[in-house]
Protein backbone atom coordinates (compact mmCIF):
# COMPACT_ATOMS: atom_id res chain seq x y z
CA UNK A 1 62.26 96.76 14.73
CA UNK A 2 61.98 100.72 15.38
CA UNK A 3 59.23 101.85 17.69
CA UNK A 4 57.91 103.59 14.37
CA UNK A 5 57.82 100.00 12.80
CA UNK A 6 56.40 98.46 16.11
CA UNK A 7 53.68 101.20 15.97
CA UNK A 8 52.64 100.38 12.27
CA UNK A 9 52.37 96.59 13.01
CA UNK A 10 50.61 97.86 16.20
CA UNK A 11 47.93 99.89 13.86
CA UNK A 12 47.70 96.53 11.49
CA UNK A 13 46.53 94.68 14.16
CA UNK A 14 44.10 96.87 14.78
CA UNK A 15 42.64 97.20 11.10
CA UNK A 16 42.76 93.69 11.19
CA UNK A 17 40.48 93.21 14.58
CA UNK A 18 38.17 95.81 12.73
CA UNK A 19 37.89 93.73 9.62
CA UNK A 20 37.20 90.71 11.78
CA UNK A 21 34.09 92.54 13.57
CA UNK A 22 33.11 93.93 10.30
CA UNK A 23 32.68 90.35 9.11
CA UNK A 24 30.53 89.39 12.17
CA UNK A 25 28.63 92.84 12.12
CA UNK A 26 26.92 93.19 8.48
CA UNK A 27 25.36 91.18 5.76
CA UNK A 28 27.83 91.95 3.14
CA UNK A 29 26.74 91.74 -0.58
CA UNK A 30 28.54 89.11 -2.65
CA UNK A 31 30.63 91.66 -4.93
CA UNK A 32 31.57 93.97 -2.15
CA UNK A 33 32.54 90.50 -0.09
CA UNK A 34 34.41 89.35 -4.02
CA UNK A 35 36.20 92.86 -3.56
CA UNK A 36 37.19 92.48 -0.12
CA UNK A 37 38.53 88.98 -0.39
CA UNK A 38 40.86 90.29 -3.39
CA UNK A 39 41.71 93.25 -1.23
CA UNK A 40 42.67 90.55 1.64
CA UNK A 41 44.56 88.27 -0.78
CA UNK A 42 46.72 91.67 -1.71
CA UNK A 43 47.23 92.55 1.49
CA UNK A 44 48.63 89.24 2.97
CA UNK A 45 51.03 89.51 -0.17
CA UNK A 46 52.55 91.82 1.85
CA UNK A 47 53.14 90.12 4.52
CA UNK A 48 56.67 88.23 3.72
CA UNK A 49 59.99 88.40 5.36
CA UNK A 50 61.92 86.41 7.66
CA UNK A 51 60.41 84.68 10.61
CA UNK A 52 60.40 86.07 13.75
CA UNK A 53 61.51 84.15 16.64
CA UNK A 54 59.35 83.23 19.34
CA UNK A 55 59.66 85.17 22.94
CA UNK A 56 61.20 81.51 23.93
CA UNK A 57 64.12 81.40 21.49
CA UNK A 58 64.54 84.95 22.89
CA UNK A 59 67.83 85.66 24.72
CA UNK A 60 66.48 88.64 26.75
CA UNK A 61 63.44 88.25 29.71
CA UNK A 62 60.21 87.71 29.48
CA UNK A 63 59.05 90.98 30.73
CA UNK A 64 55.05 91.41 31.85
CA UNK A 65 55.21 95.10 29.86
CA UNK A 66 57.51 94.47 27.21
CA UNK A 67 57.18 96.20 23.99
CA UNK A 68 60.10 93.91 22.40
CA UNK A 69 58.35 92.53 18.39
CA UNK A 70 59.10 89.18 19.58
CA UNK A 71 57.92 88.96 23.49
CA UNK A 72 55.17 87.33 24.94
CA UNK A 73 53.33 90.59 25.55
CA UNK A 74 52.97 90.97 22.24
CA UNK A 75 52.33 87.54 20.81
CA UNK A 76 50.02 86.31 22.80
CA UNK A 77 46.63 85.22 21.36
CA UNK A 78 45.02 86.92 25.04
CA UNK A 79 47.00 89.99 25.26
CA UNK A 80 49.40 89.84 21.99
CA UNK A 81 48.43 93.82 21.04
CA UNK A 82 50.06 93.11 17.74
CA UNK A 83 48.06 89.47 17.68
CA UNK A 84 45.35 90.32 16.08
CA UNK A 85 43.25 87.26 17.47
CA UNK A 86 43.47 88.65 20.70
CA UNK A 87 41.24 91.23 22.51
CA UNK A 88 43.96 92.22 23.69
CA UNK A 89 43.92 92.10 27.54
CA UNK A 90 46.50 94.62 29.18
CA UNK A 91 48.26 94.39 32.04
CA UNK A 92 50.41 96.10 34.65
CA UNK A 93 51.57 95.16 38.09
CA UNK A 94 49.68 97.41 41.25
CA UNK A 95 50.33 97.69 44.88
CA UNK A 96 47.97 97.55 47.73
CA UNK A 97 48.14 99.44 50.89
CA UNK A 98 49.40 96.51 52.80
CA UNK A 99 51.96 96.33 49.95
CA UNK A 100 50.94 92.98 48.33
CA UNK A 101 51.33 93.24 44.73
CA UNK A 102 48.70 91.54 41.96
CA UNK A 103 48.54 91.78 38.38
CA UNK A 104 45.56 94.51 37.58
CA UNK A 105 44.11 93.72 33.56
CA UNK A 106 41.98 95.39 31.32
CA UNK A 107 39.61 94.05 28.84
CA UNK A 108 37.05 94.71 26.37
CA UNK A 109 35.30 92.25 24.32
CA UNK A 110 33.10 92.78 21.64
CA UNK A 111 30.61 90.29 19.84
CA UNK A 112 33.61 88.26 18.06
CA UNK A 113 33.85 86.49 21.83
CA UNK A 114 30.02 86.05 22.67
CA UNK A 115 28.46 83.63 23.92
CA UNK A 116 25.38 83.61 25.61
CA UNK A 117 23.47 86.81 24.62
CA UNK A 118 24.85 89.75 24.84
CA UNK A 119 27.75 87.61 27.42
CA UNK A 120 31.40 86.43 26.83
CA UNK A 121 31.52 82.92 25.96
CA UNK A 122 32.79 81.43 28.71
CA UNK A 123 35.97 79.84 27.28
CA UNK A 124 37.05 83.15 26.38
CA UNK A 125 36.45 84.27 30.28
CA UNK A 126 38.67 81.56 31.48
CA UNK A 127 41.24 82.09 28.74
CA UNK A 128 41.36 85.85 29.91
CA UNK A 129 41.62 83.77 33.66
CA UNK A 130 44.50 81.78 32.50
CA UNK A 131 46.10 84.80 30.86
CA UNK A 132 46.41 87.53 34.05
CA UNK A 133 46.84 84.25 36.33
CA UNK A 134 50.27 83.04 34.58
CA UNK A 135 51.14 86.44 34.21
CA UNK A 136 51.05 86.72 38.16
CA UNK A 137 54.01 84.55 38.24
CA UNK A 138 55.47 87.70 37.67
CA UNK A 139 55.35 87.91 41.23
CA UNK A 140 56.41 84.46 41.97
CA UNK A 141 59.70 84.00 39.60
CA UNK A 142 60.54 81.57 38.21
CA UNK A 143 57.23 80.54 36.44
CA UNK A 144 55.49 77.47 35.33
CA UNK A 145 53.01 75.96 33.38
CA UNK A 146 48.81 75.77 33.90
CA UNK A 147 48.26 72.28 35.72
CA UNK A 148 44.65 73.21 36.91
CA UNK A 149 42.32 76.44 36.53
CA UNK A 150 38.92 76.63 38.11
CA UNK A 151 36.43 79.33 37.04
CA UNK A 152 33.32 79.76 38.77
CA UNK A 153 30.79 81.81 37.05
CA UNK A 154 28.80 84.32 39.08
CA UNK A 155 27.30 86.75 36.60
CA UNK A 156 27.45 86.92 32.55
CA UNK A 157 30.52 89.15 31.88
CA UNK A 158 28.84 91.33 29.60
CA UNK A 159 30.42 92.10 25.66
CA UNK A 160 30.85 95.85 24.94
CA UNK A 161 32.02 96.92 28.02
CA UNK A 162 35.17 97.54 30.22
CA UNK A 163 36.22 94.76 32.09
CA UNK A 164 38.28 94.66 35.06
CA UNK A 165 40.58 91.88 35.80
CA UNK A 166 42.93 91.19 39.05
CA UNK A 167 45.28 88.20 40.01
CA UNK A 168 47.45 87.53 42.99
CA UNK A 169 49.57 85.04 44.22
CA UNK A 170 48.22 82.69 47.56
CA UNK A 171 50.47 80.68 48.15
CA UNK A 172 54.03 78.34 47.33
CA UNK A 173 54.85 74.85 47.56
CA UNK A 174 58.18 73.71 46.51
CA UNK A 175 57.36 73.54 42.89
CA UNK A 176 53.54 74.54 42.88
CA UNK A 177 52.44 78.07 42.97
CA UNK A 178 48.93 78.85 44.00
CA UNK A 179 47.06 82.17 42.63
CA UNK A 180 43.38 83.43 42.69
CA UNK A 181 41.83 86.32 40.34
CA UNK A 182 38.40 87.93 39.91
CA UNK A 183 36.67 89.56 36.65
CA UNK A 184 34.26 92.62 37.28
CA UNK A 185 32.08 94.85 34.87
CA UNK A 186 31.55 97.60 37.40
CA UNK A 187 30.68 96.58 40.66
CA UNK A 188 29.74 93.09 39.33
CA UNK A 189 31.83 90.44 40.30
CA UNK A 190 31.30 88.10 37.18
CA UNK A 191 33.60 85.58 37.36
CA UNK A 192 36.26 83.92 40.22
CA UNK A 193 39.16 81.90 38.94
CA UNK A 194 41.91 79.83 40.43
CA UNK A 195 45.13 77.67 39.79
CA UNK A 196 47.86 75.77 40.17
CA UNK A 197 51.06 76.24 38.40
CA UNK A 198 54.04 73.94 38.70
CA UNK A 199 57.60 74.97 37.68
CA UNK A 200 59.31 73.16 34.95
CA UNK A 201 62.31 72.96 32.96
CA UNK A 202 61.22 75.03 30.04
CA UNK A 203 64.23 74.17 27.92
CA UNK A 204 63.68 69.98 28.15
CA UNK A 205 59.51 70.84 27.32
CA UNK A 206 61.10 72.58 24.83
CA UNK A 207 63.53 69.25 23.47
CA UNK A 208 60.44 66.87 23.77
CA UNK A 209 58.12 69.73 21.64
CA UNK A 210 61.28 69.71 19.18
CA UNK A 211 60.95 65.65 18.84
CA UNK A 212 57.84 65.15 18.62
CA UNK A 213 58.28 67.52 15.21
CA UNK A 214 56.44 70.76 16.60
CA UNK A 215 57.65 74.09 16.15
């Protein structure tokens, strides 16, 4: 895929997450909704061709900022920018002065993910938890999978504005890998996650997936 195709599925995604709050946003009149579901069945005509393989059956990394079509960066259904279920979160990897690194994110949510009024549902907050906390495996290599996440909820994270997301590794155990993260809108600490990760052979989850007839 050129970056010139990767930019077009990019913009797609987009349309689509506008469709998707246009839906929640307005009463829509029955023939304009009749029009707009024959303008939806056209347009996933469109969308044919051979399947792509997942960032798994991938032979290159797993890179946190990868723009690869096929990567987890891009998939994701929390920070998959051409997933159009996901917000997207985004991500990089930042330095503090004592030289510790952490995963810094980025968020914005809009009334698709609310909850409570005018708040996040709070599923969504510990998805975006689970998210930025794997991701700081990054700075833990090799990775593993979720075996517990805590979120303690200080303060409804707010829809329709900028949130700001951190994770950071605490700690290592043989296999288990300890990390902690905070969510703030402004100086308001909303939410305080943490979890345990333990390493696995992601190739033999991968054979037992296989036999039990998934993927």
């Amino acid at each position: 895929m050129s970056d010139d195709d990767f930019e077009t599925g990019l913009q797609l995604a987009n349309e689509l997450r506008e469709i998707a709050q246009a839906l929640i946003d307005h009463d829509v009149e029955p023939e304009p909704m009749r029009s707009a579901l024959a303008a939806a069945h056209e347009l996933r005509s469109h969308l044919t061709g051979p399947f792509r393989k997942r960032w798994y059956e991938s032979q290159e990394p797993n890179e946190i900022l990868s723009k690869r079509p096929n990567a987890f960066e891009t998939l994701s259904p929390i920070r998959g920018h051409l997933n159009a279920l996901a917000p997207p979160l985004s991500m990089e990897i930042c330095e503090r002065e004592d030289g510790s690194k952490f995963i810094a994110g980025r968020a914005h949510l809009t009334n698709i993910y609310e909850g409570p009024p005018r708040g996040v549902h709070g599923g969504f907050v510990a998805a975006l938890f689970d998210e930025i906390l794997s991701a700081s495996m990054n700075l833990a290599p090799p990775a593993g999978v979720t075996a517990k996440l805590e979120v303690d909820y200080h303060h409804l994270t707010p829809i329709g504005e900028d949130l700001r997301l951190e994770a950071w590794i605490i700690g290592e155990r043989q296999r288990r890998i300890y990390a902690e993260a905070t969510c703030h809108a402004g100086d308001t600490l909303t939410a305080r996650g943490k979890a345990l990760f333990v390493r696995v052979d992601f190739k033999e989850v991968e054979n037992r997936m296989r036999a039990r007839g998934v993927g």
